[in-house]
Protein backbone atom coordinates (compact mmCIF):
# COMPACT_ATOMS: atom_id res chain seq x y z
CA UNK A 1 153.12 107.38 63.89
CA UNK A 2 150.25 110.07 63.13
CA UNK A 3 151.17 113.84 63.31
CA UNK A 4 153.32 114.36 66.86
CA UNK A 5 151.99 115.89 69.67
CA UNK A 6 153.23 118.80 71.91
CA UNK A 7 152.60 117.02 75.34
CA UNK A 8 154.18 114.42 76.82
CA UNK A 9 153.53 111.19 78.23
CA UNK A 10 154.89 111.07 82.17
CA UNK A 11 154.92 107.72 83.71
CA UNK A 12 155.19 107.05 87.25
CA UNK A 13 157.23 103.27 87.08
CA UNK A 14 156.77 102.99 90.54
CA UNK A 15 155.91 103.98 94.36
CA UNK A 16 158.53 103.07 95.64
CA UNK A 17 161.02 106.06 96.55
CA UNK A 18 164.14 105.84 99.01
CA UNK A 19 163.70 109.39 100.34
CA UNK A 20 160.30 110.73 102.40
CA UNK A 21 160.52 114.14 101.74
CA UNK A 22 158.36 116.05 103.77
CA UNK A 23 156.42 117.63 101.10
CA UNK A 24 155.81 114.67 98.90
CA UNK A 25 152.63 112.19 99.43
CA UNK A 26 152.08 108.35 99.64
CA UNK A 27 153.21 107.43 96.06
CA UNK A 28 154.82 110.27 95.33
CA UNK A 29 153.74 111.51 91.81
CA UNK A 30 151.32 108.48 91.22
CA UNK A 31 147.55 108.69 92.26
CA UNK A 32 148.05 105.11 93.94
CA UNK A 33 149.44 104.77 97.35
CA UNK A 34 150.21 101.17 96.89
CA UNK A 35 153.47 99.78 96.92
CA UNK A 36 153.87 98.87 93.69
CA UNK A 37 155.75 99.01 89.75
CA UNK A 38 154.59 98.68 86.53
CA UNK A 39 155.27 95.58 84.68
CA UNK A 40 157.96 96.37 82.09
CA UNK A 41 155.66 94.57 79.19
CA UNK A 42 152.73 96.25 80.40
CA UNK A 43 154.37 99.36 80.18
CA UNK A 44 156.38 98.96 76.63
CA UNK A 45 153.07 98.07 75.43
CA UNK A 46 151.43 101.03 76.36
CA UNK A 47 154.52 103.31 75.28
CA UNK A 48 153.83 101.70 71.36
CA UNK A 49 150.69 103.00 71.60
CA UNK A 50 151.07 106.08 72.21
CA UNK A 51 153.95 106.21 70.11
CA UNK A 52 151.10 105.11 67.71
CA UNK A 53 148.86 108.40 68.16
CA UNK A 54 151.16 111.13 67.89
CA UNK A 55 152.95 111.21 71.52
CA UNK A 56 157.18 111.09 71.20
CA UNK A 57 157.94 112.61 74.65
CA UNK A 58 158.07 111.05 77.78
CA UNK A 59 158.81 112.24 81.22
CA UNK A 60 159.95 108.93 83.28
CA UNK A 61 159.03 109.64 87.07
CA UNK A 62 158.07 107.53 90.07
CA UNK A 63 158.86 107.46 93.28
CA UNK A 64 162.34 106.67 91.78
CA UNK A 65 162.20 105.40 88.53
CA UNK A 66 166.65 104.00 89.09
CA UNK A 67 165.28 101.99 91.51
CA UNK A 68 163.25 99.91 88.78
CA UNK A 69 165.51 96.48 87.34
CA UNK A 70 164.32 97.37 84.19
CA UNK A 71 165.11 100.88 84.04
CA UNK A 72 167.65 101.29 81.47
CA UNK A 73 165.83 98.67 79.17
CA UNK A 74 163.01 101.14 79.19
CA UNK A 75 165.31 103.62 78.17
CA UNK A 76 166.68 101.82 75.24
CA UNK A 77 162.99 100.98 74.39
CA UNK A 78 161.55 104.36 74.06
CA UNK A 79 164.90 105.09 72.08
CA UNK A 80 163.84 102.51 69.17
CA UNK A 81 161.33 105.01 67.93
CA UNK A 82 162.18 107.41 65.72
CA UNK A 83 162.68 110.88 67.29
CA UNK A 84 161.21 110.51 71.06
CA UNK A 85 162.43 112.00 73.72
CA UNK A 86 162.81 111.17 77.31
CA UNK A 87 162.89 113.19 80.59
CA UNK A 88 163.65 111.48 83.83
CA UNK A 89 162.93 112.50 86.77
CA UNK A 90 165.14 111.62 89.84
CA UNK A 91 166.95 112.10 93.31
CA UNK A 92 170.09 110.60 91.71
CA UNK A 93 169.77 107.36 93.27
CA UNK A 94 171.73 104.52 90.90
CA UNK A 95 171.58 107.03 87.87
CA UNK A 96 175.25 106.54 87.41
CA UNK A 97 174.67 102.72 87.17
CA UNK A 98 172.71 104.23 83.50
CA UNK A 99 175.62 106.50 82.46
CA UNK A 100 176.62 104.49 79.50
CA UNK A 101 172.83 104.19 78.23
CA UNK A 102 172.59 108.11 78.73
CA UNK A 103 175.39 109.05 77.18
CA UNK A 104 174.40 106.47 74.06
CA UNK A 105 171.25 108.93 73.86
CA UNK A 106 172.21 112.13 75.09
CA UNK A 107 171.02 114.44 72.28
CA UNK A 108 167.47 113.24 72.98
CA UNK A 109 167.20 113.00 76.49
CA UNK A 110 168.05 115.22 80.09
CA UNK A 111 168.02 114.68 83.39
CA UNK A 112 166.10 116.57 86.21
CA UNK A 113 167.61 116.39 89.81
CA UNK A 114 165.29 117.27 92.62
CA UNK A 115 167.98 119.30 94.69
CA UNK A 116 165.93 121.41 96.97
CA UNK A 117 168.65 123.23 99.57
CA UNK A 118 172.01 123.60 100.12
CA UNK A 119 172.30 122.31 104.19
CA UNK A 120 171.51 118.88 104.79
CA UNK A 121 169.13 120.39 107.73
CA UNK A 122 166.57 123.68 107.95
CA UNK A 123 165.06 124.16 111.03
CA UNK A 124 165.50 120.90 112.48
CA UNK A 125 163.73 119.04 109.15
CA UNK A 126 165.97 116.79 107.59
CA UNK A 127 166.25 118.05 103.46
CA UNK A 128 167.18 114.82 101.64
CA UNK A 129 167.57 116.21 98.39
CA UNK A 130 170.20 118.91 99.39
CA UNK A 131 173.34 120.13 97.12
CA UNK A 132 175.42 116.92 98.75
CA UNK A 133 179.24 116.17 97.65
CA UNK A 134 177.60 113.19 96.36
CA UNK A 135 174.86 115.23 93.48
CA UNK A 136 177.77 117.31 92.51
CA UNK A 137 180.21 114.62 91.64
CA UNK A 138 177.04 112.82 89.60
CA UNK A 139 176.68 115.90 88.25
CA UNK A 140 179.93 116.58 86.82
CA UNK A 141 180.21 112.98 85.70
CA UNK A 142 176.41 113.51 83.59
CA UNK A 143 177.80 116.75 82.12
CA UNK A 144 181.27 115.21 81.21
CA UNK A 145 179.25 112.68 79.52
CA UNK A 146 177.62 115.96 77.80
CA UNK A 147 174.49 115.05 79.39
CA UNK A 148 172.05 117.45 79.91
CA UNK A 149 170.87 118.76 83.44
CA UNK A 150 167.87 120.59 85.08
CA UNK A 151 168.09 121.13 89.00
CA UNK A 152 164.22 121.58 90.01
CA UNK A 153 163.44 123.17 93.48
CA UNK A 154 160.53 123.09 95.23
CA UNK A 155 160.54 126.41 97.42
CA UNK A 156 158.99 126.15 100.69
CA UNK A 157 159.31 128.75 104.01
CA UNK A 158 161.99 126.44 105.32
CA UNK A 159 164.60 127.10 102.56
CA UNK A 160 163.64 129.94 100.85
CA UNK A 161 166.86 131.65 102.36
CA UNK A 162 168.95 128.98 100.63
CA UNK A 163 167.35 129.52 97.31
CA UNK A 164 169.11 132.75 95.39
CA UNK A 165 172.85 130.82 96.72
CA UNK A 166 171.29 127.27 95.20
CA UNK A 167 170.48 129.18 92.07
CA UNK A 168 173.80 130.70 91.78
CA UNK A 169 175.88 127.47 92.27
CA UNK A 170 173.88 125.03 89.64
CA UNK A 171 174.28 128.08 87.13
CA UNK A 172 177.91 129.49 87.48
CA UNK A 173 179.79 126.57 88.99
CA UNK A 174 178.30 123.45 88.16
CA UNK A 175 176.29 125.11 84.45
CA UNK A 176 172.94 123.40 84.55
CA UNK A 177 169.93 124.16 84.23
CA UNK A 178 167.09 125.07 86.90
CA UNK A 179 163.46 125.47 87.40
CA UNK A 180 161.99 126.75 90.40
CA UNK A 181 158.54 125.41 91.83
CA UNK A 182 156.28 126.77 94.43
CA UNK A 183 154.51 124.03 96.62
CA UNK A 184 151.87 122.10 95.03
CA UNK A 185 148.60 122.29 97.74
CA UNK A 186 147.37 118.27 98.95
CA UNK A 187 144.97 116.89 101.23
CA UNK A 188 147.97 114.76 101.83
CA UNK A 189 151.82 114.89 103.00
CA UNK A 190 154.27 112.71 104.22
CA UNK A 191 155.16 115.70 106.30
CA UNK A 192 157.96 116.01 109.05
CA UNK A 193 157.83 112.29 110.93
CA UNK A 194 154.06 112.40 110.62
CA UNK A 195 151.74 111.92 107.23
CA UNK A 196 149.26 115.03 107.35
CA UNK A 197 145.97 114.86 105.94
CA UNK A 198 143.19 117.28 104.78
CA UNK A 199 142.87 120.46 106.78
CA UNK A 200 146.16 119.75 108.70
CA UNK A 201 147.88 119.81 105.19
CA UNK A 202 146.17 122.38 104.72
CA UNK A 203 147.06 124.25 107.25
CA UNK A 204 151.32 122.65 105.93
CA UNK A 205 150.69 124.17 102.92
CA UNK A 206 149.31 127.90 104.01
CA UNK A 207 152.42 127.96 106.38
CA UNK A 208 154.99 127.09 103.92
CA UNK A 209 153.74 128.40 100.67
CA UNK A 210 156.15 130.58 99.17
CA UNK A 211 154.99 133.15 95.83
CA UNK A 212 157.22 132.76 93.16
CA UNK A 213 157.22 136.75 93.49
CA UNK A 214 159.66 137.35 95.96
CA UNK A 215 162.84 135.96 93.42
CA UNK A 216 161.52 137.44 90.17
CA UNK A 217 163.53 140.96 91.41
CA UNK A 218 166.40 138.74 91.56
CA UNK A 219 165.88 136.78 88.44
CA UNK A 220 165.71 139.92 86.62
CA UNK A 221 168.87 141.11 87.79
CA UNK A 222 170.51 138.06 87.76
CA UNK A 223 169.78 137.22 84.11
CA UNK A 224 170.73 138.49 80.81
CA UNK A 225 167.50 138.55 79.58
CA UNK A 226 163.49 136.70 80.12
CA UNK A 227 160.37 135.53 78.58
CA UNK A 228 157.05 135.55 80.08
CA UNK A 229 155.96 132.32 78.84
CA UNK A 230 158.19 130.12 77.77
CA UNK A 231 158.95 126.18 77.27
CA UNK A 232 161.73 123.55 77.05
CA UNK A 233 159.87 122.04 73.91
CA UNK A 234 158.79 118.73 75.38
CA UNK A 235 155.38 120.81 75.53
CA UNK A 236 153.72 123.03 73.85
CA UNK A 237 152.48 126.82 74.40
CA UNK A 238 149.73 127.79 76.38
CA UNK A 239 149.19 124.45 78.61
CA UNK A 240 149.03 124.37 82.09
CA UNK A 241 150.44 127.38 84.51
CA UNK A 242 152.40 129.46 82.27
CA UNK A 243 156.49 129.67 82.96
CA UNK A 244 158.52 132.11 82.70
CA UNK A 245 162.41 131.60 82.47
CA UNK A 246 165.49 133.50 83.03
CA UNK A 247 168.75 133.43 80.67
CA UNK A 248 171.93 133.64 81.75
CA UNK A 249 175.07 132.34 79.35
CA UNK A 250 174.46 129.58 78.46
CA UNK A 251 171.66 127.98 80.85
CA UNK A 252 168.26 129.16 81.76
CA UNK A 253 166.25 129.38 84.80
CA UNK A 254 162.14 128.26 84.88
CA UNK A 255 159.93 129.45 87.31
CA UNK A 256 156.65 127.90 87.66
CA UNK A 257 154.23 130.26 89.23
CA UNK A 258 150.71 128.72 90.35
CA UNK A 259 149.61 132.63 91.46
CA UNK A 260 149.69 133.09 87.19
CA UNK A 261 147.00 130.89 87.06
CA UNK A 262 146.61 128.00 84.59
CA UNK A 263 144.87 126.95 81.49
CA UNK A 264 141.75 124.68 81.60
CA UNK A 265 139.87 123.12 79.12
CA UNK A 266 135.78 123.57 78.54
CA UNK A 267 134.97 120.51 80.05
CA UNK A 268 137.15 121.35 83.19
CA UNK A 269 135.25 124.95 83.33
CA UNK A 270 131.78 123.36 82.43
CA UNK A 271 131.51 119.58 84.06
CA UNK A 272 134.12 119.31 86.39
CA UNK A 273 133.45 119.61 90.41
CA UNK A 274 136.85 120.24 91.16
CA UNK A 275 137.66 123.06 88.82
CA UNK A 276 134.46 124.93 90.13
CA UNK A 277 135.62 124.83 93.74
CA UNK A 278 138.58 125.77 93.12
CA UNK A 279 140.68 122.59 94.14
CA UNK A 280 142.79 122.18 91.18
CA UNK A 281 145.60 124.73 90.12
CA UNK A 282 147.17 122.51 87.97
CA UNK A 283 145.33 123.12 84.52
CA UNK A 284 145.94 120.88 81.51
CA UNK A 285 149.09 120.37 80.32
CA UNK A 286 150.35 117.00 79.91
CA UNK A 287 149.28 112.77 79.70
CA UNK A 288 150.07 110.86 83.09
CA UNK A 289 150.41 107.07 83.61
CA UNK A 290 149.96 106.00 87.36
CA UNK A 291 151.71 103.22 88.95
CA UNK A 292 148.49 101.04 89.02
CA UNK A 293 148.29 101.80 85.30
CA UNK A 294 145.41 104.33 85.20
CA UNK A 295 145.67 106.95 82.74
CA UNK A 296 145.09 110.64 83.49
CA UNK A 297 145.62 114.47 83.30
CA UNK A 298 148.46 115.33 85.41
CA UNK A 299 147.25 116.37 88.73
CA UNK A 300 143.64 115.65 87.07
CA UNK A 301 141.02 114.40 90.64
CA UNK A 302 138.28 113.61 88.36
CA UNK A 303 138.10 110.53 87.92
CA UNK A 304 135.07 110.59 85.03
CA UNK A 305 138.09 110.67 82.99
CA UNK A 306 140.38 108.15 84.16
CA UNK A 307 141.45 105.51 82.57
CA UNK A 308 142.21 101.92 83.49
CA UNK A 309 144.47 100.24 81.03
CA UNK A 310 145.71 97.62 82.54
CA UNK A 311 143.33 95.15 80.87
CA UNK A 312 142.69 97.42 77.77
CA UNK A 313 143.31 96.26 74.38
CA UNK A 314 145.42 98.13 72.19
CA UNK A 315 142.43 99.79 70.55
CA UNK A 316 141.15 101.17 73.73
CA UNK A 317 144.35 102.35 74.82
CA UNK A 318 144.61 104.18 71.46
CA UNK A 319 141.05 105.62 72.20
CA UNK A 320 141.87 106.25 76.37
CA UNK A 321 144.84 108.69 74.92
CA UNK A 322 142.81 110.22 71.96
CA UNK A 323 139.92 111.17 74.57
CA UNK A 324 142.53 112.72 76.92
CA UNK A 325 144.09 114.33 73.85
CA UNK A 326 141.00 116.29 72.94
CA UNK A 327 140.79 117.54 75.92
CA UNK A 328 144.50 119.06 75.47
């Protein structure tokens, strides 16, 4: 492996997701809408190679990555190389059916639990990723296993009242970890029984958008002390929106605030359309891996620099990740 890399490499496995959450979109985290998972030798291959170039971090996403056969093959294969690391991303569904692969690699791995509300329903709109009986028994069973846990929750108007009690449960009763998000603008969401697109998500987003701003009073008292910018290691410094975070004993709380802005790269601020109108609040901060195999920035539109790799040698996969790397 060449010199590591502070980025990671997320990988959407799939589309396929058992929730429809209403602020999600067709595919979920993947720019493809199709139903449809990754091969597992497609994807191993592409995991050496960027093994090969620097990258040891991966953040394993979907959809729901549990619900892929292969899942905890995947896990063990990223494992063979020497010091990577793995974040998954999930709802929770089947993770327990991994517990004994998890706990085999616990020091270099965590889990991150969408849990977005403690009722089951807010305003008539059915939260499937609430604070059930069933996430806090697979909770307690991860962190028995001295697994590591991260909560994330996606603040919207419809259970902002929910949040500062969510906060204060995954912190003082069940100890993990949290990061708070505010809600990513689409053209597209699955939305409440309906999929919205352009100016009617629009219009989703303006009427649920929630600034990070109103908790930060909170955070501050709640916490024993704070950093401005700060990172969980799996990426560097100064990439992307910057995140604060919030200590308290022995667990930490992240807030990602789109309102702070982000970092771009020249070629964002000089050749790309969707920088200079303003529809991308992302930044550049880490590699993604679609469903359909294209490689990307996270969040990245422009698609002058994506990259298909599902017929790519392993030379121009190499290059596909160096070119995305400069950019970084």
């Amino acid at each position: 492996m060449k010199n590591r890399v502070t980025t990671y490499l997320a990988i959407a496995l799939t589309t396929y997701c058992n929730y429809q959450c209403f602020y999600c979109k067709e595919g979920g985290e993947s720019i493809s809408k199709k139903k449809q998972t990754i091969p597992f030798e497609k994807i191993k291959r592409i995991i050496f190679n960027a093994y090969e170039i620097g990258i040891s971090n991966f953040r394993i996403t979907g959809g729901e990555p549990t619900s892929v056969p292969y899942f905890g093959e995947l896990i063990e294969y990223i494992m063979s190389f020497n010091e990577s690391k793995v974040r998954i991303n999930t709802n929770g569904f089947k993770i327990l059916e991994y517990v004994d692969v998890l706990r085999k690699y616990k020091k270099r791995l965590d889990i991150v639990f969408s849990v977005d509300s403690i009722s089951e329903y807010l305003d008539n709109v059915y939260f499937h990723k609430y604070l059930s009986s069933s996430v806090i028994e697979t909770t307690k069973i991860l962190k028995e296993n001295e697994i590591q846990v991260r909560y994330n929750i996606v603040v919207t108007r419809i259970n902002e009242r929910e949040v500062r009690e969510l906060i204060l449960k995954a912190v003082d009763e069940m100890h993990v970890n949290v990061k708070l998000l505010d809600l990513n603008k689409f053209s597209e969401y699955l939305g409440n029984g309906k999929i919205l697109y352009n100016e009617e998500a629009f219009e989703l987003w303006e009427n649920l958008f929630v600034p990070m701003k109103n908790f930060y009073g909170f955070l501050e008292e709640f916490s024993n002390n704070s950093e401005s910018e700060w990172t969980t290691q799996m990426i560097g410094k100064g990439h992307g929106i910057s995140m604060s975070a919030y200590f308290r004993n022995e667990n930490w709380i992240q807030v990602k605030d789109s309102e702070r802005g982000a970092k771009y790269s020249e070629f964002c601020k000089e050749k790309c359309e969707y920088y200079k109108k303003g529809n991308c609040q992302e930044g550049i901060f880490s590699l993604f891996l679609s469903s359909n195999l294209t490689l990307h920035l996270s969040g990245c539109k422009n698609e002058t620099i994506h990259f298909d790799l599902s017929k790519c040698e392993n030379a121009q996969i190499k290059m596909a990740f160096l070119k995305l790397l400069s950019l970084i």
